[in-house]
C-alpha atoms as a PDB file:
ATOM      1  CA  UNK A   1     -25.537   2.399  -7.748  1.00  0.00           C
ATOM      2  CA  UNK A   2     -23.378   3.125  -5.094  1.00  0.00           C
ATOM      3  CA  UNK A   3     -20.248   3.603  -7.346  1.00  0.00           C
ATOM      4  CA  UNK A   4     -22.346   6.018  -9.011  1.00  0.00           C
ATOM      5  CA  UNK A   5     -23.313   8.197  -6.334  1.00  0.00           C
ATOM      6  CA  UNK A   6     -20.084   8.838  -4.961  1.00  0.00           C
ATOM      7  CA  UNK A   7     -18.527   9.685  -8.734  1.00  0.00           C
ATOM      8  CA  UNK A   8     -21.828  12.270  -8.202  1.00  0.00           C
ATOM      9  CA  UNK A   9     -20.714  13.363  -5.081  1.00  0.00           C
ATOM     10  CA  UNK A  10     -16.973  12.719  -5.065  1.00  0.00           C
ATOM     11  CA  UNK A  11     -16.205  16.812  -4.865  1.00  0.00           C
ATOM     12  CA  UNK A  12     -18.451  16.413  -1.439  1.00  0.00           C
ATOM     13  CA  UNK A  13     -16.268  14.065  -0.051  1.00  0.00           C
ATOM     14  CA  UNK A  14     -13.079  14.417   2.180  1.00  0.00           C
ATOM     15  CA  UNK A  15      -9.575  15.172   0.661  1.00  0.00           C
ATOM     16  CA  UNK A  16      -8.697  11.557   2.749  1.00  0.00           C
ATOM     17  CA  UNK A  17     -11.786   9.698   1.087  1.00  0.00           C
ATOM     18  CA  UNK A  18     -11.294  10.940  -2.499  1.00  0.00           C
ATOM     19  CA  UNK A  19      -7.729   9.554  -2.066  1.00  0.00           C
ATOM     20  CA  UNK A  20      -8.578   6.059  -0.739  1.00  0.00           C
ATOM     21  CA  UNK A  21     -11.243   5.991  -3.779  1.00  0.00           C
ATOM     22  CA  UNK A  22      -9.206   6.811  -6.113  1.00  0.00           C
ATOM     23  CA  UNK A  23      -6.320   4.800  -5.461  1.00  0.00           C
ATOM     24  CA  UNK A  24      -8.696   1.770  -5.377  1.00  0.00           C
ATOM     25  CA  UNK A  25     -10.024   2.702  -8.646  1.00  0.00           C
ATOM     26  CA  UNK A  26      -6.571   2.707 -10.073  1.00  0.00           C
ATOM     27  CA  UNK A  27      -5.558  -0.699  -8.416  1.00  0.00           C
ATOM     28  CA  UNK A  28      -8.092  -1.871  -9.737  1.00  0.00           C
ATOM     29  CA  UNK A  29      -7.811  -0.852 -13.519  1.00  0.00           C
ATOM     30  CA  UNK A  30      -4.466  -1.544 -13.390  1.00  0.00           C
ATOM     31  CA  UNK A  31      -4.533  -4.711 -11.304  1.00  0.00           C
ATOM     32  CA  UNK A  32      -7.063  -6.101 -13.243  1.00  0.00           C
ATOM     33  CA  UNK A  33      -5.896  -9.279 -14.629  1.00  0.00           C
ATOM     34  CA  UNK A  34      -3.304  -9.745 -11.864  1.00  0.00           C
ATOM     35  CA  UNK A  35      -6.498 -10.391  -9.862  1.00  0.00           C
ATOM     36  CA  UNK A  36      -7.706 -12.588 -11.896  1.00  0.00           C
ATOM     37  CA  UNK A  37      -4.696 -14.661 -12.197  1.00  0.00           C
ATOM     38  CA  UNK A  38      -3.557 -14.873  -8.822  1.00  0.00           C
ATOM     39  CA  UNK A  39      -6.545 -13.682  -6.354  1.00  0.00           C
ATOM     40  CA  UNK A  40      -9.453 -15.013  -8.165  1.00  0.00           C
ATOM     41  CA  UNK A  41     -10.488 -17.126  -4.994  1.00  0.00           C
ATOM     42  CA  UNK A  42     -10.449 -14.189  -2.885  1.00  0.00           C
ATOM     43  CA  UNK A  43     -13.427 -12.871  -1.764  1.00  0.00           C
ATOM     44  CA  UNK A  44     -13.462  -9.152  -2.688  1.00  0.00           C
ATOM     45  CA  UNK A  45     -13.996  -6.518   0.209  1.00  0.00           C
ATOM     46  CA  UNK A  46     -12.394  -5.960   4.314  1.00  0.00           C
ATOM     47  CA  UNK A  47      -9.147  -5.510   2.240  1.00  0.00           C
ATOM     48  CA  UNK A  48      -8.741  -8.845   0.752  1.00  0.00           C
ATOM     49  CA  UNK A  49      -7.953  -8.049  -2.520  1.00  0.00           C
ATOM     50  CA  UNK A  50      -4.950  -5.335  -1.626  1.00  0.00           C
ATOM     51  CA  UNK A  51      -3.681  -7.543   0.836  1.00  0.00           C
ATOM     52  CA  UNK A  52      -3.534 -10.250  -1.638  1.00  0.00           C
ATOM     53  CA  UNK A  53      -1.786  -8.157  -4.247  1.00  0.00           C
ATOM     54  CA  UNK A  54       0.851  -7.118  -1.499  1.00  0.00           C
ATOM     55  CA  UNK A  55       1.343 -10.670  -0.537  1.00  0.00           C
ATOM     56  CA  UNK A  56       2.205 -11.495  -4.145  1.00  0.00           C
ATOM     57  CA  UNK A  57       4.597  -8.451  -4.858  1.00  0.00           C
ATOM     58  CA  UNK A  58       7.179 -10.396  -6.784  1.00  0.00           C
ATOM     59  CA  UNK A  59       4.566 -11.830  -8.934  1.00  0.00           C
ATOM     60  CA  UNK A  60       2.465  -8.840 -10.156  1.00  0.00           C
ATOM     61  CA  UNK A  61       2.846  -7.359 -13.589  1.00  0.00           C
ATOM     62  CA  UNK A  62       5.157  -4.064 -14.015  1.00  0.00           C
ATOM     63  CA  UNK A  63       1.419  -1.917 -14.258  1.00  0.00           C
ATOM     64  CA  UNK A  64       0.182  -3.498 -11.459  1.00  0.00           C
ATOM     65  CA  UNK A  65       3.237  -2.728  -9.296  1.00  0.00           C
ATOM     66  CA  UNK A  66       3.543   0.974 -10.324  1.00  0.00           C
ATOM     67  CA  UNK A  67       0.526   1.763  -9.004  1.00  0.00           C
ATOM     68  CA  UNK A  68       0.728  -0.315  -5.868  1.00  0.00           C
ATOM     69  CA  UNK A  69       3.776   1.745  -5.679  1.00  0.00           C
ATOM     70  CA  UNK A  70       1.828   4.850  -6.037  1.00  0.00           C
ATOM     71  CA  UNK A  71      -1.739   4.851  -4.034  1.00  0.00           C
ATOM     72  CA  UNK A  72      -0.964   1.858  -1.228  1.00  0.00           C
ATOM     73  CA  UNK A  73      -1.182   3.644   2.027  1.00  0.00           C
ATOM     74  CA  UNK A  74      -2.015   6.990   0.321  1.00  0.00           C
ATOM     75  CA  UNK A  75      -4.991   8.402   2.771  1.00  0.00           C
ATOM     76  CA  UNK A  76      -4.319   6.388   5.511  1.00  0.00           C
END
């Protein structure tokens, strides 16, 4: 529910907001089955999951990576 009201409202939102969003959407597309894999015992949310992924850098798959490379720290 609450994914789908900010896709609703997403135009409504801050230029800094729609970034963080979207990057996390893409991490998480992309990311997919490195989180699986490596950060399955993480519990999702506060960051967890992103800070896992950049703790296992050398580990992630060449998808995974590119868009770490891409949206991490974008909006901030």
């Amino acid at each position: 529910a609450i994914r789908s009201c900010l896709n609703s409202h997403l135009a409504d939102l801050t230029p800094r907001c729609r970034a963080v969003l979207t990057g996390a959407a893409a991490i998480a597309n992309e990311c997919r089955g490195d989180i699986r894999a490596i950060c399955a015992d993480i519990q999702p949310g506060g960051g967890r999951i992103e800070a896992c992924l950049e703790a296992n850098y050398s580990q992630l798959s060449g998808p995974c990576v590119d868009v770490m490379a891409r949206t991490v720290g974008r909006g901030q």
